[in-house]
Every structure is written in structure tokens, then in C-alpha cells.
N, C-alpha and C. Protein backbone atom coordinates (compact mmCIF):
# COMPACT_ATOMS: atom_id res chain seq x y z
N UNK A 1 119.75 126.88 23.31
CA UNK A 1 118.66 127.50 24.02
C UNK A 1 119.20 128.13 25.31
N UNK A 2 118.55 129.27 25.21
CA UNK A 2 119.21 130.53 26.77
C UNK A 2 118.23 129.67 27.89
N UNK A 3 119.15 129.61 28.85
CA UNK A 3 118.09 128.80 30.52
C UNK A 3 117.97 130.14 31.54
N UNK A 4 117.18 130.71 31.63
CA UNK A 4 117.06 131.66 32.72
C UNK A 4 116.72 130.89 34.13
N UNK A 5 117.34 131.24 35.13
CA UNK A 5 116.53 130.52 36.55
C UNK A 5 115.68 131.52 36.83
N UNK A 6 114.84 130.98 37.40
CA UNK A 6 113.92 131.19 38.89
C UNK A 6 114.70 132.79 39.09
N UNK A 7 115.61 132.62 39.52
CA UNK A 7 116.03 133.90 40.46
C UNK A 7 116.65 134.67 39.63
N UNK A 8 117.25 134.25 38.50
CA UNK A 8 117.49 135.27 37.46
C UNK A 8 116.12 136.54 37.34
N UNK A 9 115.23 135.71 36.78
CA UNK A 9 113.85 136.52 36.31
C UNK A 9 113.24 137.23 37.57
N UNK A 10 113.56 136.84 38.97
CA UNK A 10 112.94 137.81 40.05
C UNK A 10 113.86 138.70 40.32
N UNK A 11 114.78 138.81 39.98
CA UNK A 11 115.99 139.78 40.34
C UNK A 11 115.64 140.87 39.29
N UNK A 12 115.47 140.46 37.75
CA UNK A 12 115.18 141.80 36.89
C UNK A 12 113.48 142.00 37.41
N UNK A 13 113.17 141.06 37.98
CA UNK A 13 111.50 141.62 37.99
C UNK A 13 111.42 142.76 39.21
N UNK A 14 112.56 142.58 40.69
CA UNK A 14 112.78 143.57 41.01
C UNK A 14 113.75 144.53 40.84
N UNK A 15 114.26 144.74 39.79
CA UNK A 15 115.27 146.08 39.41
C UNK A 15 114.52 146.38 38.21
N UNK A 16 113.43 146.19 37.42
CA UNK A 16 112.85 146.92 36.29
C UNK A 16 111.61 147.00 36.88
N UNK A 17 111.19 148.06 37.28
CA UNK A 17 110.29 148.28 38.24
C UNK A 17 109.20 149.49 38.03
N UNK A 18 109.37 150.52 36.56
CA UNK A 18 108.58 151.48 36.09
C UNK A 18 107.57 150.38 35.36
N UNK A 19 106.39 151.49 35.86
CA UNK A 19 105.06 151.37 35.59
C UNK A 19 104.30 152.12 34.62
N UNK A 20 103.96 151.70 33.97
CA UNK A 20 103.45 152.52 32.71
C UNK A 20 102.73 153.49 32.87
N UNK A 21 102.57 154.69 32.48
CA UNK A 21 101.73 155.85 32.43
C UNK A 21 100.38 155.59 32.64
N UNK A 22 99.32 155.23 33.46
CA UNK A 22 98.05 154.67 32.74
C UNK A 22 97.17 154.76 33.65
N UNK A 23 95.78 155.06 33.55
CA UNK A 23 95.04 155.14 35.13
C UNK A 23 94.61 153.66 35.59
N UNK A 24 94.80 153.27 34.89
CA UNK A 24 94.78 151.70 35.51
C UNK A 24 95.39 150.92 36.59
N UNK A 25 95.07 150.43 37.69
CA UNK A 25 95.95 149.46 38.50
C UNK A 25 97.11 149.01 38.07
N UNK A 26 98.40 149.17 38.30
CA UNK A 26 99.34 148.46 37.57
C UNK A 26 100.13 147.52 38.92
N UNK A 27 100.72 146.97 38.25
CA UNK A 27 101.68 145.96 39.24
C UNK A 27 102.62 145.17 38.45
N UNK A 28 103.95 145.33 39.46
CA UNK A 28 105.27 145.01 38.36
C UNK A 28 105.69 144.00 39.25
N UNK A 29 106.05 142.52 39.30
CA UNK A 29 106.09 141.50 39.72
C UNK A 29 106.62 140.02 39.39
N UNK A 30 106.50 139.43 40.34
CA UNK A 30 106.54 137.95 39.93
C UNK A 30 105.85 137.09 41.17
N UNK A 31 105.29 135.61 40.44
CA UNK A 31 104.51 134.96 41.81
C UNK A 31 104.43 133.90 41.47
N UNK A 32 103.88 132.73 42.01
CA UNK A 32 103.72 131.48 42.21
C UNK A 32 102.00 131.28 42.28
N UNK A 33 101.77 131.23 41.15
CA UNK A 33 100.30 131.24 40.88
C UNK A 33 99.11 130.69 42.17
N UNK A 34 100.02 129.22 42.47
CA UNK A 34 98.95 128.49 43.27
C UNK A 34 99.32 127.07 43.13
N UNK A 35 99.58 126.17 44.35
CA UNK A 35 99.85 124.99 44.68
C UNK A 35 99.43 124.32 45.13
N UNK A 36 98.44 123.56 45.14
CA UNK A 36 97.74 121.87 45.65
C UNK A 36 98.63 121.43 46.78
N UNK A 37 98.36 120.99 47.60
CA UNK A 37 99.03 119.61 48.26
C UNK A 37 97.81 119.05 48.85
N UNK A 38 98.44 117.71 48.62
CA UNK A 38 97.77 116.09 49.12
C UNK A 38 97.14 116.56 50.22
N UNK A 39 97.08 117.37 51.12
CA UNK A 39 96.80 117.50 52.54
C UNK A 39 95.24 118.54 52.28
N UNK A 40 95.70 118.90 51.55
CA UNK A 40 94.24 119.72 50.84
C UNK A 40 94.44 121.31 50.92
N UNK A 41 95.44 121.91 51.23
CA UNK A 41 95.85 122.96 51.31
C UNK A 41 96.25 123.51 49.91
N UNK A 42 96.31 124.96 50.02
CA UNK A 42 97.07 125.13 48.36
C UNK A 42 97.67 126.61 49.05
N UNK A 43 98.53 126.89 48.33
CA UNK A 43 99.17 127.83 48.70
C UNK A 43 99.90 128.76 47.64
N UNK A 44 99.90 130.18 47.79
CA UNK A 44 100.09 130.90 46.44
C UNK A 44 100.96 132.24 47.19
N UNK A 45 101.86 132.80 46.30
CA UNK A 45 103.11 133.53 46.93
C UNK A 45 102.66 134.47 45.59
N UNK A 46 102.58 136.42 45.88
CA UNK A 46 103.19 137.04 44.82
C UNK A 46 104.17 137.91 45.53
N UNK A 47 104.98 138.47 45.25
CA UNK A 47 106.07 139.51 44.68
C UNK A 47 105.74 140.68 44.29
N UNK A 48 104.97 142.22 44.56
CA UNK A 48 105.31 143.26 43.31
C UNK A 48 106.15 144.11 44.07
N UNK A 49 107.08 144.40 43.85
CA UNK A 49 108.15 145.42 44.41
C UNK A 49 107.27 147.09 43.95
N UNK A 50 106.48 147.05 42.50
CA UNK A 50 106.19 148.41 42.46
C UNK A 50 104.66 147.86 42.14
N UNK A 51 103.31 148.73 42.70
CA UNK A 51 102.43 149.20 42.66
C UNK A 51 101.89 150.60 42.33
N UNK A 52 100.94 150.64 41.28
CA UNK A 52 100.19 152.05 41.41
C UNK A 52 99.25 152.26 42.46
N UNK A 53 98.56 151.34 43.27
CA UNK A 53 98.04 151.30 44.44
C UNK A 53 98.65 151.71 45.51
N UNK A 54 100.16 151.42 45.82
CA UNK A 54 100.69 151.71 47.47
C UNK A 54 102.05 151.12 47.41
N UNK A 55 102.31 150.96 48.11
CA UNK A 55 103.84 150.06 48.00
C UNK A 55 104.67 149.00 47.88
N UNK A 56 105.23 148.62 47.09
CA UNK A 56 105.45 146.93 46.93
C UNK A 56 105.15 146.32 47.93
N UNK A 57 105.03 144.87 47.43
CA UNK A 57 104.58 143.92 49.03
C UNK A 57 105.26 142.53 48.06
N UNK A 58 105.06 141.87 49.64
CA UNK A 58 104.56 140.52 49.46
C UNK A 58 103.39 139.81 49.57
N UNK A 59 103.03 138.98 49.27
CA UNK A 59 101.99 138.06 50.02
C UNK A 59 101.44 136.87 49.63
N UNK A 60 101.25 136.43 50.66
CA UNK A 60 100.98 134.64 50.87
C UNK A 60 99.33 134.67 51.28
N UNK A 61 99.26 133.67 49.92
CA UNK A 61 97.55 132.79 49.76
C UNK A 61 97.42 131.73 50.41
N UNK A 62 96.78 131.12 51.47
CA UNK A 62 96.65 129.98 51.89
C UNK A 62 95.32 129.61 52.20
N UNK A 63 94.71 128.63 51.71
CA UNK A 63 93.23 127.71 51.68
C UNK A 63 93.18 126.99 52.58
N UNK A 64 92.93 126.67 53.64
CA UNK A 64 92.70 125.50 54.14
C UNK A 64 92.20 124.38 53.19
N UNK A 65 92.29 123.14 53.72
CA UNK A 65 91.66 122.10 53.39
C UNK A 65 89.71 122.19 53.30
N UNK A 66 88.95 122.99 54.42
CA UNK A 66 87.85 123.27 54.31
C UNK A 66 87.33 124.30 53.35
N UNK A 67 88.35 124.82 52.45
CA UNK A 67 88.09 125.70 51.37
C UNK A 67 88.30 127.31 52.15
N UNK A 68 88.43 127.67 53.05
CA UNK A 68 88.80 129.14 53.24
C UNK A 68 89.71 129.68 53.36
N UNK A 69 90.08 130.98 52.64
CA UNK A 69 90.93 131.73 52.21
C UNK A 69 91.58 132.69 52.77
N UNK A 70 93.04 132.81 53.23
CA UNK A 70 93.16 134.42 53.77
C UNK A 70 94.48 134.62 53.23
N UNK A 71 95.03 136.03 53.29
CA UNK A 71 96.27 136.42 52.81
C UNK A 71 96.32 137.00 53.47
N UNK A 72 98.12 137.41 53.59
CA UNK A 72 99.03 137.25 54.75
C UNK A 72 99.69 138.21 53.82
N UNK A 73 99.98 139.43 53.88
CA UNK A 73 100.62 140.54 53.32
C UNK A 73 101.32 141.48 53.68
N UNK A 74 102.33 141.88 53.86
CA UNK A 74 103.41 143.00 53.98
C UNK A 74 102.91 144.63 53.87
N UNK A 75 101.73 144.36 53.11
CA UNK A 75 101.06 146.12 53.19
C UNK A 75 99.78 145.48 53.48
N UNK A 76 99.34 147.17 54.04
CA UNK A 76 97.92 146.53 54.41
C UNK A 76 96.91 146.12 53.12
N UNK A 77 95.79 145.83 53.38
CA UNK A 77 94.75 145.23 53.18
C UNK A 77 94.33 145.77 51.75
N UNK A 78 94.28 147.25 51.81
CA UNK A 78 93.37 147.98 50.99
C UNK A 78 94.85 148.42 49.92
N UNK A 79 95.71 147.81 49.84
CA UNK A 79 96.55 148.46 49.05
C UNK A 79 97.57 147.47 48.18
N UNK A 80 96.91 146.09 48.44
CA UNK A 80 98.06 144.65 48.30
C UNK A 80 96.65 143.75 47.68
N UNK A 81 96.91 142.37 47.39
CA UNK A 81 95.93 141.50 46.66
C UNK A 81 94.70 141.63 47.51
N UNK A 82 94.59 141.39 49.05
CA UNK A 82 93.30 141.39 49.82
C UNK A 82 92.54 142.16 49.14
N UNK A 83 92.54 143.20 48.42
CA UNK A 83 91.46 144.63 48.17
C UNK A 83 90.58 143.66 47.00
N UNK A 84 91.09 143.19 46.15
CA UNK A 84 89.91 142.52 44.98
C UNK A 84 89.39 140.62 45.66
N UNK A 85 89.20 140.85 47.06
CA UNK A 85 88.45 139.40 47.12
C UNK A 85 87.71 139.73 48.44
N UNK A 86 87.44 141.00 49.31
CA UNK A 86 86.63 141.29 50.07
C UNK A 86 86.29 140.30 50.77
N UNK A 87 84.79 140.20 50.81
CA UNK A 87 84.36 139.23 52.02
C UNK A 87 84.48 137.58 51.46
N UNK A 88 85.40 136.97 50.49
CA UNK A 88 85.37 136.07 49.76
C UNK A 88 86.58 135.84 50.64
N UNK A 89 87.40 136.91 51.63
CA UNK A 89 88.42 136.16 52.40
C UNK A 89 88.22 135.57 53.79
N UNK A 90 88.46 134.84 54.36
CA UNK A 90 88.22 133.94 55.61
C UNK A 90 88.63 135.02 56.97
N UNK A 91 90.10 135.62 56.01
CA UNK A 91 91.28 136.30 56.99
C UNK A 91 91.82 137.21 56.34
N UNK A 92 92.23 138.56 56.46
CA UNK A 92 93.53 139.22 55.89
C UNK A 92 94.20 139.41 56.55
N UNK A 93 95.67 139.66 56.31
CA UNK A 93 96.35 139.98 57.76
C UNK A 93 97.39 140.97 57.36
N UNK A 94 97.71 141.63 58.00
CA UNK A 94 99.14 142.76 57.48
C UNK A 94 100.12 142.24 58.39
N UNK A 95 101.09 140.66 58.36
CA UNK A 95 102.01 140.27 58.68
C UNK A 95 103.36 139.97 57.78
N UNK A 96 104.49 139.76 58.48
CA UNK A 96 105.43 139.82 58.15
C UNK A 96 105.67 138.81 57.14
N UNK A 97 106.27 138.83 55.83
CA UNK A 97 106.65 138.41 54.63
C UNK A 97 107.74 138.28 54.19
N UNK A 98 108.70 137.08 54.18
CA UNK A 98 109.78 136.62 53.48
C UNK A 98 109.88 135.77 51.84
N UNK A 99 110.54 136.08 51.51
CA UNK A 99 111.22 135.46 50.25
C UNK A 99 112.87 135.43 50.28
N UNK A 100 113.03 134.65 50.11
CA UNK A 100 115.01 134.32 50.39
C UNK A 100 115.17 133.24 49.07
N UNK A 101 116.06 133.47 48.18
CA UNK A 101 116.19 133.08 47.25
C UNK A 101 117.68 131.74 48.01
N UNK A 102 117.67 130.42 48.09
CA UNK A 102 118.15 129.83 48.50
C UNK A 102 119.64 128.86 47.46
N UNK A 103 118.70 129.06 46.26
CA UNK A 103 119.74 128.78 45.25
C UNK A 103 119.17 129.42 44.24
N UNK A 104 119.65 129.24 42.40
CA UNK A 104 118.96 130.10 41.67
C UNK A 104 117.58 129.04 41.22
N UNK A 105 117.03 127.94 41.86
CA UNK A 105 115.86 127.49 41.23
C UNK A 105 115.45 127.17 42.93
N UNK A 106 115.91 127.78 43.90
CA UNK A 106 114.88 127.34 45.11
C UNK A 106 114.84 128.86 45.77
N UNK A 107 113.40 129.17 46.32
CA UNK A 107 112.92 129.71 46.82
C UNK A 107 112.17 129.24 48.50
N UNK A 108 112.27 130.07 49.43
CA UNK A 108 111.83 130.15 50.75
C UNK A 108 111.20 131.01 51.03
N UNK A 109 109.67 130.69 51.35
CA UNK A 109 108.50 131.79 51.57
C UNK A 109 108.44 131.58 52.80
N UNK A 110 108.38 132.33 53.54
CA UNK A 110 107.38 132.20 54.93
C UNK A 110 106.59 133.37 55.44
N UNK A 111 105.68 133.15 56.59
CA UNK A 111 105.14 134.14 57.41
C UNK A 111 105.20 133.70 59.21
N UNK A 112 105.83 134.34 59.72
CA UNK A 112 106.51 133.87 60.95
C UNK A 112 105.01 133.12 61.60
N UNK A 113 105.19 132.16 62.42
CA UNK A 113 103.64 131.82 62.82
C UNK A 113 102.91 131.21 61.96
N UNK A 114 102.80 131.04 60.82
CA UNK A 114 101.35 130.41 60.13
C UNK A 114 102.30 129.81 58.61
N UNK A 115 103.39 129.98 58.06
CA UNK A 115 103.97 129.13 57.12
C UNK A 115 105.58 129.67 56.56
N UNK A 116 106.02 128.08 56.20
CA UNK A 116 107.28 128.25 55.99
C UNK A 116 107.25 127.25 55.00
N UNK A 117 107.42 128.34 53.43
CA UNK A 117 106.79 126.82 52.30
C UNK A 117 108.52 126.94 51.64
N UNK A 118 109.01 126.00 51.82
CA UNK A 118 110.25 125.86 50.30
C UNK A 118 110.04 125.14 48.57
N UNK A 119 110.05 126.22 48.04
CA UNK A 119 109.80 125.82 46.24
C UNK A 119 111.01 125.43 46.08
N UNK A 120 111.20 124.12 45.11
CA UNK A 120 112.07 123.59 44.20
C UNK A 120 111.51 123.88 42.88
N UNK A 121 111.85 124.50 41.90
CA UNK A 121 111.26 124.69 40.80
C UNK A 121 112.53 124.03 39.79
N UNK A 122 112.13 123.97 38.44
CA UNK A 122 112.86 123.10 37.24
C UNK A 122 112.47 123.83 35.88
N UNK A 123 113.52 123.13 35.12
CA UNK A 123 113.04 123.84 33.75
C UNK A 123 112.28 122.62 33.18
N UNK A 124 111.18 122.28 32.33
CA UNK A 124 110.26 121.51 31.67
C UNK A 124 110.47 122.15 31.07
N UNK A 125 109.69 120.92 29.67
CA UNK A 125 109.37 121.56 28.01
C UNK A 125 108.00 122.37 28.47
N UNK A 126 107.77 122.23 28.63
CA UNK A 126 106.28 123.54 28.95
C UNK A 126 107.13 125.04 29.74
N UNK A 127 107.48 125.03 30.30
CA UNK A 127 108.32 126.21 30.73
C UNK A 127 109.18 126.79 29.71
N UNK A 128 110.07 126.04 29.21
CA UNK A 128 110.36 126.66 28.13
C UNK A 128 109.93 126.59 26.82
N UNK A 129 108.80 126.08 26.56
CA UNK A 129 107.64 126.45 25.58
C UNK A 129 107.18 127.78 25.40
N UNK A 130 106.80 127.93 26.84
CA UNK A 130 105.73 129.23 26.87
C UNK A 130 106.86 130.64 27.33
N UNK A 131 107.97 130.45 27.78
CA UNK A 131 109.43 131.09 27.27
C UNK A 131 109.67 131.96 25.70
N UNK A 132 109.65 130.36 25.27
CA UNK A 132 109.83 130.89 23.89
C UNK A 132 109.11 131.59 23.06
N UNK A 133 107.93 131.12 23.45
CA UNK A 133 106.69 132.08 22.97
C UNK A 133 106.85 133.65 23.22
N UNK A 134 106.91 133.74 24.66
CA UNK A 134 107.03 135.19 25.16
C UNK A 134 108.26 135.93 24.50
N UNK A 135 109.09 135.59 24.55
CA UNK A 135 110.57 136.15 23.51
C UNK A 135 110.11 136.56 22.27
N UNK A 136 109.18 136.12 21.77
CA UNK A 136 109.12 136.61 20.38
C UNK A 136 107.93 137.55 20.50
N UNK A 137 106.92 137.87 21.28
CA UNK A 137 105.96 138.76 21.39
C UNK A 137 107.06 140.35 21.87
N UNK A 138 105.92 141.45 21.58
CA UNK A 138 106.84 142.49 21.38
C UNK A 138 106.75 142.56 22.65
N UNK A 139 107.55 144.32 22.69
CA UNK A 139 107.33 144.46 24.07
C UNK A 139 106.19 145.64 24.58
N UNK A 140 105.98 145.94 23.55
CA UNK A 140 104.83 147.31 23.99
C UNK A 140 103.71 146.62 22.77
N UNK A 141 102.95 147.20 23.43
CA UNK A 141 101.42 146.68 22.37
C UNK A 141 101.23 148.38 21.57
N UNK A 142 100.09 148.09 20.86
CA UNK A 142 99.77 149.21 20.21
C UNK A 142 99.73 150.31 20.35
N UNK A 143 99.16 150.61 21.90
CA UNK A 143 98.73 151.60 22.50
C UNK A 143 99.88 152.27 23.33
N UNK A 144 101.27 151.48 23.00
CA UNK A 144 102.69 152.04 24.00
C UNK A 144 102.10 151.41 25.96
N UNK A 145 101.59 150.31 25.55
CA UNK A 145 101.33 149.86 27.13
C UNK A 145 102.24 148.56 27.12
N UNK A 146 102.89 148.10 28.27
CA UNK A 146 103.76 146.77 27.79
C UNK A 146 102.76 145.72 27.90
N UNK A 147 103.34 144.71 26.96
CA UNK A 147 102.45 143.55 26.42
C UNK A 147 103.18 142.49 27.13
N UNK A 148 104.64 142.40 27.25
CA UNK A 148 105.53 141.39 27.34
C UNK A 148 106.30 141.68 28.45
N UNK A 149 107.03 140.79 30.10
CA UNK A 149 107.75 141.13 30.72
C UNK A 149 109.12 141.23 30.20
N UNK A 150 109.84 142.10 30.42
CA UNK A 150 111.67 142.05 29.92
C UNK A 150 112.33 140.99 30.46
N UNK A 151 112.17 139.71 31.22
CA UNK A 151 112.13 138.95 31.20
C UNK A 151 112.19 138.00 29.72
N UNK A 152 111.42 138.27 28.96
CA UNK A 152 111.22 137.52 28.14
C UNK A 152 111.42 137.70 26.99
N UNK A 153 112.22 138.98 26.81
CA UNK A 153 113.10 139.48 25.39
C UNK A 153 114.42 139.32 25.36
């Protein structure tokens, strides 16, 4: 079995970076869906180097413990994740955004002032479950739109 890291797959996610022909929103990426901690916080990181909206970004999701929401983004507001959660955010902010790849399975997010999160990530049978799955799906769907990241062929 092939082991891709962490930083393998964000490295092609930023050097394969065309966007499909399509009037649709597109976004070419990688992210960290969303994280719990005990403290009641959760916290969520994406990545798109290319947008049909505006220009790659970063940006950081963070909840408080009282349930409110703001992101912390590298482009502004109207052109990065803030635009699809409107007044459902607490905060938006157009601040500064890191990712530093520290080894090939650790990652370092921060935003100067308000967070400095370090991921340890691993390979599990569920990770490479849903791996293997993706490898065998094509890569363009019917319509010549991609179905599958190159990542995963």
C-alpha cells in the first residue's frame, strides 16, 4: 500500500491548481474540516491557492466555547469562505495567515494575535479506507468536470 503524507497531498494541491471551465464557484484546495477541543472551542483551517472568486487564501474558523463564529482570512471577506455565512458570523477579519508545514504529517496554523494551532495528523484504517476508495473513482465525471482530486489517482 502507497502512504502519501499530509504534506505530500498539499504540495500537489498547491502546484495543480487549474480550475475547470465552468460558471460555477470553483476552489482548488486542501483543509482541516473542523476540530473539537475539551475547552469547547473548535477550530477549522482551509487552503485554496486558486479561486474563481478572487485569489487564493487562507483561512482560520474559530467558535468560541459560547458558540460564535468568525474567520480570520488572507483575502477579504467577499472573496474567501466569510461570503457564504453572512450574518451567521460573530467576526470576519482580513488578517494575516500562516501554514508552515513542520514535518511531512505536522502542520502549523496561526493568525498573529488570536491563534497558533499545531496539527499532528496519522495514517488510520479510515484514512486509508476512504484513500482507497478515491483512487479508484475517475477523474472527470461525465460532463468533463473533475469528480476526483489528483491526489487520489
Amino acid at each position: 500500500m502507497r502512504t502519501t503524507t499530509p504534506q505530500q497531498s498539499a504540495a500537489l494541491a498547491e502546484s495543480e491548481t487549474a480550475l475547470p471551465e465552468d460558471a460555477a464557484e470553483q476552489f482548488c484546495g486542501y483543509a482541516v474540516m473542523g476540530v473539537p477541543f475539551s475547552s469547547g472551542h473548535c477550530l477549522a483551517f482551509r487552503r485554496f491557492p486558486a479561486s474563481s472568486v478572487g485569489p487564493g487564501y487562507h483561512a482560520v474558523w474559530l467558535r468560541t466555547p459560547d458558540g460564535q463564529w468568525s474567520i480570520h482570512a488572507d483575502a477579504p471577506p467577499e472573496v474567501s469562505c466569510a461570503r457564504y455565512f453572512g450574518t451567521a458570523l460573530h467576526e470576519t477579519r482580513q488578517s494575516t495567515v500562516s501554514a508552515e508545514w513542520t514535518s511531512p504529517w505536522e502542520l502549523a496554523v496561526s493568525v498573529p494575535g488570536v491563534v497558533r494551532w499545531e496539527l499532528g495528523m496519522k495514517a488510520t484504517w479510515t484514512t486509508a479506507a476512504a484513500t482507497a476508495v478515491a483512487r479508484h473513482m475517475p477523474r472527470r465525471c461525465g460532463d468533463g468536470t473533475a469528480c476526483c482530486p489528483p491526489w487520489a489517482g
